[in-house]
PDB file of N, CA and C in Angstrom:
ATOM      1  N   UNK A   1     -14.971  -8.118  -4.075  1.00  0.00           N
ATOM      2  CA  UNK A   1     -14.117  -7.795  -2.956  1.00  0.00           C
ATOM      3  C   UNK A   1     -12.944  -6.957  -3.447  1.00  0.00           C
ATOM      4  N   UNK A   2     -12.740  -5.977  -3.007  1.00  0.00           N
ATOM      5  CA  UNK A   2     -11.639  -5.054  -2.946  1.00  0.00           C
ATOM      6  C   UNK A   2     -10.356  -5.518  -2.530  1.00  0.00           C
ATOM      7  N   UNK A   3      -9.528  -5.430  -2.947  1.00  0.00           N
ATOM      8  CA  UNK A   3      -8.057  -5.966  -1.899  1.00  0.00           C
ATOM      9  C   UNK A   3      -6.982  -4.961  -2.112  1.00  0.00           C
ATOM     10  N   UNK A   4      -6.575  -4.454  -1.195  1.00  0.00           N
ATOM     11  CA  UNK A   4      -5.900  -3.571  -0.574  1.00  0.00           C
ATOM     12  C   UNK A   4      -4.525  -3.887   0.076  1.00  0.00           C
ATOM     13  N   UNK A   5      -3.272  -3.002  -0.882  1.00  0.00           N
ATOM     14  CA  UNK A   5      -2.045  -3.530  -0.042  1.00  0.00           C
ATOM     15  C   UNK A   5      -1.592  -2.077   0.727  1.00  0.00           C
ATOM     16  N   UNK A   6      -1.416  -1.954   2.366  1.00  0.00           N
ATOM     17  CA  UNK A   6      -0.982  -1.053   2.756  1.00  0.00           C
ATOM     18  C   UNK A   6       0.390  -0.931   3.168  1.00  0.00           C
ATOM     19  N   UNK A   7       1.082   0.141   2.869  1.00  0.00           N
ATOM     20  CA  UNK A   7       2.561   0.407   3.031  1.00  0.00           C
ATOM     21  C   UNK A   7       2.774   1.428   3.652  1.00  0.00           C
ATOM     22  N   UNK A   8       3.201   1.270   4.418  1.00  0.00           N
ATOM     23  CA  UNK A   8       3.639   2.324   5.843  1.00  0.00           C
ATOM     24  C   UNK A   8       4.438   1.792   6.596  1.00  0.00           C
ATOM     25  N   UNK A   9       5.547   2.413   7.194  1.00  0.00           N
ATOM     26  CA  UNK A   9       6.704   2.017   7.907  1.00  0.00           C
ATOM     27  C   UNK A   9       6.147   2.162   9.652  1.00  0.00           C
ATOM     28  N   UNK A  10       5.301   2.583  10.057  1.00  0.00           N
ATOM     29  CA  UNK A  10       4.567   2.573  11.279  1.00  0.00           C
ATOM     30  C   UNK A  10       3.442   1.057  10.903  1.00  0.00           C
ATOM     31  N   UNK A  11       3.748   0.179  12.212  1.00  0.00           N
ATOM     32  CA  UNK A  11       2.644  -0.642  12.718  1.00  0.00           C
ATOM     33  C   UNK A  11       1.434  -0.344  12.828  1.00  0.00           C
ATOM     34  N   UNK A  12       1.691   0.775  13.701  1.00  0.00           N
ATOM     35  CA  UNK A  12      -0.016   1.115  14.309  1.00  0.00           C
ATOM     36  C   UNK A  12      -0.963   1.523  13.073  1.00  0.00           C
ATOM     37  N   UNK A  13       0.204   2.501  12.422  1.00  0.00           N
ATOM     38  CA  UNK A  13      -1.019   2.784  11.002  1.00  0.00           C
ATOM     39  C   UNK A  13      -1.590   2.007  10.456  1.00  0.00           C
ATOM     40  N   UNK A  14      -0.345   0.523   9.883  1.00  0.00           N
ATOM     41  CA  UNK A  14      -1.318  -0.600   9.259  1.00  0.00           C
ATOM     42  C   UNK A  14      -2.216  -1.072  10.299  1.00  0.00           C
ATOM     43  N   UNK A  15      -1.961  -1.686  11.260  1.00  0.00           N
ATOM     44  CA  UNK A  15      -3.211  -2.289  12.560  1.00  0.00           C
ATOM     45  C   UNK A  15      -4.222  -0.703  12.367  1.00  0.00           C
ATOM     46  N   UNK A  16      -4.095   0.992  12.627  1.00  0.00           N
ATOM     47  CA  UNK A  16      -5.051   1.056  12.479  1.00  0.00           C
ATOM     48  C   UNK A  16      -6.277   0.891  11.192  1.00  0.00           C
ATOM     49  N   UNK A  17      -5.382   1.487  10.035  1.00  0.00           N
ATOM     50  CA  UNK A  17      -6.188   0.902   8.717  1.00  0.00           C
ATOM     51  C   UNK A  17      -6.734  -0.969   8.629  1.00  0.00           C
ATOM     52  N   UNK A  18      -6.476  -1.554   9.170  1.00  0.00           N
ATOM     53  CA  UNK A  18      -7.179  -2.830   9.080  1.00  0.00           C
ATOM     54  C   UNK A  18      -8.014  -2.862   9.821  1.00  0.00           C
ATOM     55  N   UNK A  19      -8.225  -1.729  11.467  1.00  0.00           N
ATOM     56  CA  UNK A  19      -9.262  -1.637  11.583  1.00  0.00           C
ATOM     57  C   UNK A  19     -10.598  -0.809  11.176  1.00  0.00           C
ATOM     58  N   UNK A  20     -10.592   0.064  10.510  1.00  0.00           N
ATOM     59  CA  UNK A  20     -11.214   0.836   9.492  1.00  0.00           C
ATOM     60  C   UNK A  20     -11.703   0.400   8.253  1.00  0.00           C
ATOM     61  N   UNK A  21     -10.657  -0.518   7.660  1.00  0.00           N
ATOM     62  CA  UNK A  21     -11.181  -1.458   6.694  1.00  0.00           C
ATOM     63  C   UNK A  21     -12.001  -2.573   6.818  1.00  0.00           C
ATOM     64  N   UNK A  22     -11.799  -2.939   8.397  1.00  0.00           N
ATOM     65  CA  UNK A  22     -12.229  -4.343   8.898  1.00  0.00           C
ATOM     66  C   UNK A  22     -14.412  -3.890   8.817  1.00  0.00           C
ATOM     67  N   UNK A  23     -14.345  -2.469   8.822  1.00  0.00           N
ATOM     68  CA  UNK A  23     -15.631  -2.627   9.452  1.00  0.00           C
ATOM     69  C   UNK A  23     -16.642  -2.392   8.057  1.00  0.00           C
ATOM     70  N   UNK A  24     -15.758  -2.865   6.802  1.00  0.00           N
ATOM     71  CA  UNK A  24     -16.567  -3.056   5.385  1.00  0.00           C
ATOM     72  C   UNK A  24     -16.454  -4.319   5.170  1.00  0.00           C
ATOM     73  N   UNK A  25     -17.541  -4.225   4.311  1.00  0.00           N
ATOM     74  CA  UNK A  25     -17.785  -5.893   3.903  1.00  0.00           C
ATOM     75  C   UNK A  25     -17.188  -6.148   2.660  1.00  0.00           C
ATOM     76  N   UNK A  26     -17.108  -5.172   1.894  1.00  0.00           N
ATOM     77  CA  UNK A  26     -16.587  -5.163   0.352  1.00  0.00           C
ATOM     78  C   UNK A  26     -15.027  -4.780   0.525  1.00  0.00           C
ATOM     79  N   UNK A  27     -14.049  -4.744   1.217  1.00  0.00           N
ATOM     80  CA  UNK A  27     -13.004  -4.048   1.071  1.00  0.00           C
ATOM     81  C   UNK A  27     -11.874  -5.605   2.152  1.00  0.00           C
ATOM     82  N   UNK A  28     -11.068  -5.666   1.643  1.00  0.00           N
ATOM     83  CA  UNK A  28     -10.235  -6.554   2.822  1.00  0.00           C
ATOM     84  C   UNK A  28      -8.785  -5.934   2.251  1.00  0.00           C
ATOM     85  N   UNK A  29      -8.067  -5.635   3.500  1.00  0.00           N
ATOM     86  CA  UNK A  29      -6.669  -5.738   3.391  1.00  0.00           C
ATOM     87  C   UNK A  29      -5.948  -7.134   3.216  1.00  0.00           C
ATOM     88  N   UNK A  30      -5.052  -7.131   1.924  1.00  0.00           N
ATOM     89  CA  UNK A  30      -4.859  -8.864   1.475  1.00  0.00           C
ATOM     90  C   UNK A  30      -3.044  -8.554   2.091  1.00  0.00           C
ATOM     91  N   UNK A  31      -2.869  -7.113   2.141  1.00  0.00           N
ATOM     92  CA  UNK A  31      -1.291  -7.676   2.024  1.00  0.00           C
ATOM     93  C   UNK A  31      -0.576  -6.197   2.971  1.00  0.00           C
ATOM     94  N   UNK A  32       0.043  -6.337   3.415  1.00  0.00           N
ATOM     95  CA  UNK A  32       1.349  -5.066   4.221  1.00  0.00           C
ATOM     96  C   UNK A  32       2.354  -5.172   3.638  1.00  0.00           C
ATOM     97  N   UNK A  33       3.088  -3.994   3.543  1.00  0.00           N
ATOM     98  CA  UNK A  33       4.178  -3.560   3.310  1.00  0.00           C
ATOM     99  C   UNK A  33       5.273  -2.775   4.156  1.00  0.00           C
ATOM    100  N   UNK A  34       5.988  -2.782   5.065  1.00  0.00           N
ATOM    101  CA  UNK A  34       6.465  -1.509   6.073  1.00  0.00           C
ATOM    102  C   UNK A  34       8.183  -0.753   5.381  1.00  0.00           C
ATOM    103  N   UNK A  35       8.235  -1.172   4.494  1.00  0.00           N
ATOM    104  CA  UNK A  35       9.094  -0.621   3.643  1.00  0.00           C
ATOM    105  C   UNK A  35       9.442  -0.814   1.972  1.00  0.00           C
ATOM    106  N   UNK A  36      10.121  -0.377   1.186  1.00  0.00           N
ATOM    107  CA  UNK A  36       9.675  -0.023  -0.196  1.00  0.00           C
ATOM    108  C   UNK A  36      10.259  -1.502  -0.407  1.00  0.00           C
ATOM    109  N   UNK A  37      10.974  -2.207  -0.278  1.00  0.00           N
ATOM    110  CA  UNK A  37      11.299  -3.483  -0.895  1.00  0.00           C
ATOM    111  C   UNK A  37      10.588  -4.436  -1.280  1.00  0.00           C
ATOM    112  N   UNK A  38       9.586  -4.103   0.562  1.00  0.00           N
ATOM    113  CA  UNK A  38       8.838  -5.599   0.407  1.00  0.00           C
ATOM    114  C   UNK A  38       7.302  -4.885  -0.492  1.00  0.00           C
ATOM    115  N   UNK A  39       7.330  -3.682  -0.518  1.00  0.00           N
ATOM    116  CA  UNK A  39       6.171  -3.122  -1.449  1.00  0.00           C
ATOM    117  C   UNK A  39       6.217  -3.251  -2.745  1.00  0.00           C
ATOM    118  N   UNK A  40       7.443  -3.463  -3.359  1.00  0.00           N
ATOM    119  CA  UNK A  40       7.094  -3.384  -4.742  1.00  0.00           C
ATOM    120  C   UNK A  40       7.298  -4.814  -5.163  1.00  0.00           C
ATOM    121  N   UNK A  41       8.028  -5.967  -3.891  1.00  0.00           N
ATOM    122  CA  UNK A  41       7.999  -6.978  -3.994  1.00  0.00           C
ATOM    123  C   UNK A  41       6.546  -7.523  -4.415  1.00  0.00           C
ATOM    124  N   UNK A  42       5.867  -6.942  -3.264  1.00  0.00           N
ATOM    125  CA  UNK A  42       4.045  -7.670  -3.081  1.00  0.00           C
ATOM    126  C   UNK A  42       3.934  -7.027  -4.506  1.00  0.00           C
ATOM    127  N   UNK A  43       3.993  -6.118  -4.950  1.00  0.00           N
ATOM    128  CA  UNK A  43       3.210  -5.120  -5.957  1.00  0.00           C
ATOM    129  C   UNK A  43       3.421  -5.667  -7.512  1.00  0.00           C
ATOM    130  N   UNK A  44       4.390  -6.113  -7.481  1.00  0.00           N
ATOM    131  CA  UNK A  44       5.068  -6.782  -8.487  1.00  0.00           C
ATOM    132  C   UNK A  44       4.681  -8.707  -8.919  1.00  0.00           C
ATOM    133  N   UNK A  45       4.334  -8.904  -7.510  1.00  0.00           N
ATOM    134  CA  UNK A  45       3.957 -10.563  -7.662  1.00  0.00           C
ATOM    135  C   UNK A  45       2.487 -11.222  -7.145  1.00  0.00           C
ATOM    136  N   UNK A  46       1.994 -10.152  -6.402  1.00  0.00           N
ATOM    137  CA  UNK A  46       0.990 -10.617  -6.243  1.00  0.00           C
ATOM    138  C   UNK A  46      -0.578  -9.557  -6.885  1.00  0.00           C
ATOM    139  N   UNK A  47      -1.953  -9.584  -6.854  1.00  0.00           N
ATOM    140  CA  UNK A  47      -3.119  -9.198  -6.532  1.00  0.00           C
ATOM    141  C   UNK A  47      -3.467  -7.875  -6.030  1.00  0.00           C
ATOM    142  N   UNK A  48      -3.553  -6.496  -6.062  1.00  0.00           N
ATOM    143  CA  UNK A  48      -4.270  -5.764  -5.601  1.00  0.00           C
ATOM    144  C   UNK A  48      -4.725  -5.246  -6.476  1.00  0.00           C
ATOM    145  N   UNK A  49      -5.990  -4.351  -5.964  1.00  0.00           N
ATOM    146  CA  UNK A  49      -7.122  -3.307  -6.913  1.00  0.00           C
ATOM    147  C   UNK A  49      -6.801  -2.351  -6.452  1.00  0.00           C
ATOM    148  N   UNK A  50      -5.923  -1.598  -5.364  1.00  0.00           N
ATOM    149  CA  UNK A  50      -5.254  -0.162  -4.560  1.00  0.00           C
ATOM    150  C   UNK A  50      -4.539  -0.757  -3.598  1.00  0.00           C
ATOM    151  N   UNK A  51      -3.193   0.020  -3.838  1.00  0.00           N
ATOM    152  CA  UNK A  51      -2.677   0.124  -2.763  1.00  0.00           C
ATOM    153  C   UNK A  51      -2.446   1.789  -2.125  1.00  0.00           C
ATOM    154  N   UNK A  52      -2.636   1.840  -0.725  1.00  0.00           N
ATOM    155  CA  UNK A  52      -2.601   2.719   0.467  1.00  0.00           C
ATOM    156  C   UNK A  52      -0.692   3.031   0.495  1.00  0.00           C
ATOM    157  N   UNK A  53      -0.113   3.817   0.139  1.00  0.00           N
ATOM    158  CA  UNK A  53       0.835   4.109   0.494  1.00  0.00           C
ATOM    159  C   UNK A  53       1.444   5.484   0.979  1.00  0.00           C
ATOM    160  N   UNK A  54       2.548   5.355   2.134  1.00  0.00           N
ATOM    161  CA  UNK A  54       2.449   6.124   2.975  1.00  0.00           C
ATOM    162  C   UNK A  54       3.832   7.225   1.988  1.00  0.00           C
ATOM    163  N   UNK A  55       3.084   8.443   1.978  1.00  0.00           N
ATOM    164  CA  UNK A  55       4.742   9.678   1.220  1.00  0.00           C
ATOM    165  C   UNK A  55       5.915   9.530   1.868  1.00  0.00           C
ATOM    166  N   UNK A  56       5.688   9.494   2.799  1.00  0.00           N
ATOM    167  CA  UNK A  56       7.209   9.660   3.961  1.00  0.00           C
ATOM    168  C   UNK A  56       8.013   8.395   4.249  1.00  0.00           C
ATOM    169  N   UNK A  57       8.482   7.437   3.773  1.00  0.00           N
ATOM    170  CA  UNK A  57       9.136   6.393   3.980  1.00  0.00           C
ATOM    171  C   UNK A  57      10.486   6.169   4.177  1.00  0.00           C
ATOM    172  N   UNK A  58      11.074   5.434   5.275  1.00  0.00           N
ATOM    173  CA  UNK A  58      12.242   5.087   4.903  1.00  0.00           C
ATOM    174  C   UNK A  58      13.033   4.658   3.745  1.00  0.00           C
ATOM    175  N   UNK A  59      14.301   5.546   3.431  1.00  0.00           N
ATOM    176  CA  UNK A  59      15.431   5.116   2.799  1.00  0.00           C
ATOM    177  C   UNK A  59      15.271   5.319   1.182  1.00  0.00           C
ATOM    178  N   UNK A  60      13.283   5.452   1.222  1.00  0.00           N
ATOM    179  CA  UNK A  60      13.072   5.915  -0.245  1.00  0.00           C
ATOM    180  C   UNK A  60      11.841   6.760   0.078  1.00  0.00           C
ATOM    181  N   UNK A  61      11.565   7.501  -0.844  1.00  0.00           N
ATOM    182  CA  UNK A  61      10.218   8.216  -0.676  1.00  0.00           C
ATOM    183  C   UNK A  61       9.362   7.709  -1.390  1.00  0.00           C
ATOM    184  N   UNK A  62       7.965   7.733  -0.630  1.00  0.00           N
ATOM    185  CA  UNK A  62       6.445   7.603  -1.596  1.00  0.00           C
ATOM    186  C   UNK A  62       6.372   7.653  -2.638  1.00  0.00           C
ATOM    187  N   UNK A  63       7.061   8.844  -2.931  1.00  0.00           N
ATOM    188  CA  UNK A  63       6.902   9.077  -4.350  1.00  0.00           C
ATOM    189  C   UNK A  63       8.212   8.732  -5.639  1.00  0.00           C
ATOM    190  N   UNK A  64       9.198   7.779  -4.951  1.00  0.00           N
ATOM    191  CA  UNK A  64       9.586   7.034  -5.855  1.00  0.00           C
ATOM    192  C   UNK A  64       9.146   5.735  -6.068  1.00  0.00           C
ATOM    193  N   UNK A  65       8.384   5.760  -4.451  1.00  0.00           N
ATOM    194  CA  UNK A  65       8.037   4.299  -4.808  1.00  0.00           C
ATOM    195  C   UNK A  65       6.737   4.221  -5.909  1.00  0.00           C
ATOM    196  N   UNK A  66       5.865   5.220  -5.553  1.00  0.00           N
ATOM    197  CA  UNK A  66       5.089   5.754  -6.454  1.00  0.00           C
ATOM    198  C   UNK A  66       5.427   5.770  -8.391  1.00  0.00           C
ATOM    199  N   UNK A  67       6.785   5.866  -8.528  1.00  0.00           N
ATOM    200  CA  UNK A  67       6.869   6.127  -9.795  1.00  0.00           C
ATOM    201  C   UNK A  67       7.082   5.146 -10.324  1.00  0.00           C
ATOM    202  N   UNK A  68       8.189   3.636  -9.663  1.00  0.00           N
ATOM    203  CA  UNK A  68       8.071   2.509 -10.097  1.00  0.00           C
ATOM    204  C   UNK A  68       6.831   1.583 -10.194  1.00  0.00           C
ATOM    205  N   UNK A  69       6.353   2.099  -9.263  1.00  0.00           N
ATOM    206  CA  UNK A  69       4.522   0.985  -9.754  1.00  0.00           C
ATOM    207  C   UNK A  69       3.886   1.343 -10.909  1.00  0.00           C
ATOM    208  N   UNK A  70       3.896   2.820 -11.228  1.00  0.00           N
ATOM    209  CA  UNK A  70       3.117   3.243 -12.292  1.00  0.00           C
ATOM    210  C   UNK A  70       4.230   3.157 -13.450  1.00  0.00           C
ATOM    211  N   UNK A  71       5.029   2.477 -13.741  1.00  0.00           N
ATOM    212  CA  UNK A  71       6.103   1.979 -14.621  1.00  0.00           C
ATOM    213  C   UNK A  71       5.643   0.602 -14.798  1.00  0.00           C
ATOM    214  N   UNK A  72       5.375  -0.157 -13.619  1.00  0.00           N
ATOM    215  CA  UNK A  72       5.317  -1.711 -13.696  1.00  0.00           C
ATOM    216  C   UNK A  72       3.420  -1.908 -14.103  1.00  0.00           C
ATOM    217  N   UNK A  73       3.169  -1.187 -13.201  1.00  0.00           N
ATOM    218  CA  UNK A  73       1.292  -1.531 -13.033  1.00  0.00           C
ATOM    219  C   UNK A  73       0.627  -0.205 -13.514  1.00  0.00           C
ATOM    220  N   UNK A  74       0.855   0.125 -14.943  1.00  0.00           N
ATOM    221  CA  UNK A  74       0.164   1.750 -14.661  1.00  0.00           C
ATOM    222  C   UNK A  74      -1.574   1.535 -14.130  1.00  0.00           C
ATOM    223  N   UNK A  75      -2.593   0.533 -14.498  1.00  0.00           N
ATOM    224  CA  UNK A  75      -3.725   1.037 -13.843  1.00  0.00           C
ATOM    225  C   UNK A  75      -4.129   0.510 -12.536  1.00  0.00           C
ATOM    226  N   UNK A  76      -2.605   0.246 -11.827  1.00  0.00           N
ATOM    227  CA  UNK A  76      -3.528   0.111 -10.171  1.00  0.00           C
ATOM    228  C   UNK A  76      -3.148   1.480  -9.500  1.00  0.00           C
ATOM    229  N   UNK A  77      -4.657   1.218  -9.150  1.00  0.00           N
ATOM    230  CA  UNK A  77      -4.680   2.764  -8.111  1.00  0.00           C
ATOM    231  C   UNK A  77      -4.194   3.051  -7.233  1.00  0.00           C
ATOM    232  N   UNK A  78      -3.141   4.054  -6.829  1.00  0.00           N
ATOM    233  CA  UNK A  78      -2.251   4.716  -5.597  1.00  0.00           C
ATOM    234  C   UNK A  78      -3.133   5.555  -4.903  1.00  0.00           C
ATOM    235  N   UNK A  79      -3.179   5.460  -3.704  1.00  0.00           N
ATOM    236  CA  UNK A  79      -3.707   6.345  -2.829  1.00  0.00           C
ATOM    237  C   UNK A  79      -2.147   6.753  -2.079  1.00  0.00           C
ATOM    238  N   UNK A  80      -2.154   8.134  -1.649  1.00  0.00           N
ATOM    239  CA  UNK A  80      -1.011   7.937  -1.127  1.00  0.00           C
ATOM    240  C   UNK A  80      -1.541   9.449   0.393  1.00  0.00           C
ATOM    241  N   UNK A  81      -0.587   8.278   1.132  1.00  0.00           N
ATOM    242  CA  UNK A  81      -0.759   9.397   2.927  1.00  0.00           C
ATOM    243  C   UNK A  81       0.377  10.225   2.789  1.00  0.00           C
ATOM    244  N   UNK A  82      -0.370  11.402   3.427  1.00  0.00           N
ATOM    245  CA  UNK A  82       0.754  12.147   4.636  1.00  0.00           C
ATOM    246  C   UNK A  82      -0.002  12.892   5.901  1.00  0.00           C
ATOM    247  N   UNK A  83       1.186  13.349   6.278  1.00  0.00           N
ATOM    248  CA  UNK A  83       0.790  14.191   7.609  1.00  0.00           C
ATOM    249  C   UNK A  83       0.282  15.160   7.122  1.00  0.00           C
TER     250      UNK A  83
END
């Protein structure tokens, strides 16, 4: 099983990615994030094999949040969104 933490400051994105994910059997979303605190919180204490994170974020960008994971976790995999 895959487990997947998604971070995006929009609802609908996570509700829609859980439904997209929902329709695999090998893949489950274990955890959300809707801003960088509680992302590197999860990222830092709990379980994933990828996390989904969104470039454009409040108050910090993707791609800092991006640079502290690969400081803390260099081999979990970043996928990262934009428009």
């Amino acid at each position: 099983m895959i487990k997947i933490l998604i971070v995006d400051d929009h609802a609908i994105v996570r509700k829609g990615m859980r439904e997209i994910v929902g329709d695999t059997s090998d893949i489950t979303i274990t955890g959300e994030a809707s801003n960088w605190q509680e992302a590197l919180s999860k990222v830092f204490t709990e379980s994933f094999d990828v996390v989904i994170l969104d470039i454009a974020m409040p108050d910090k960008s993707g791609l800092d949040i991006l640079e502290q994971i690969i400081e803390e976790k260099p081999g979990l995999p970043v996928l990262m969104l934009s428009m």
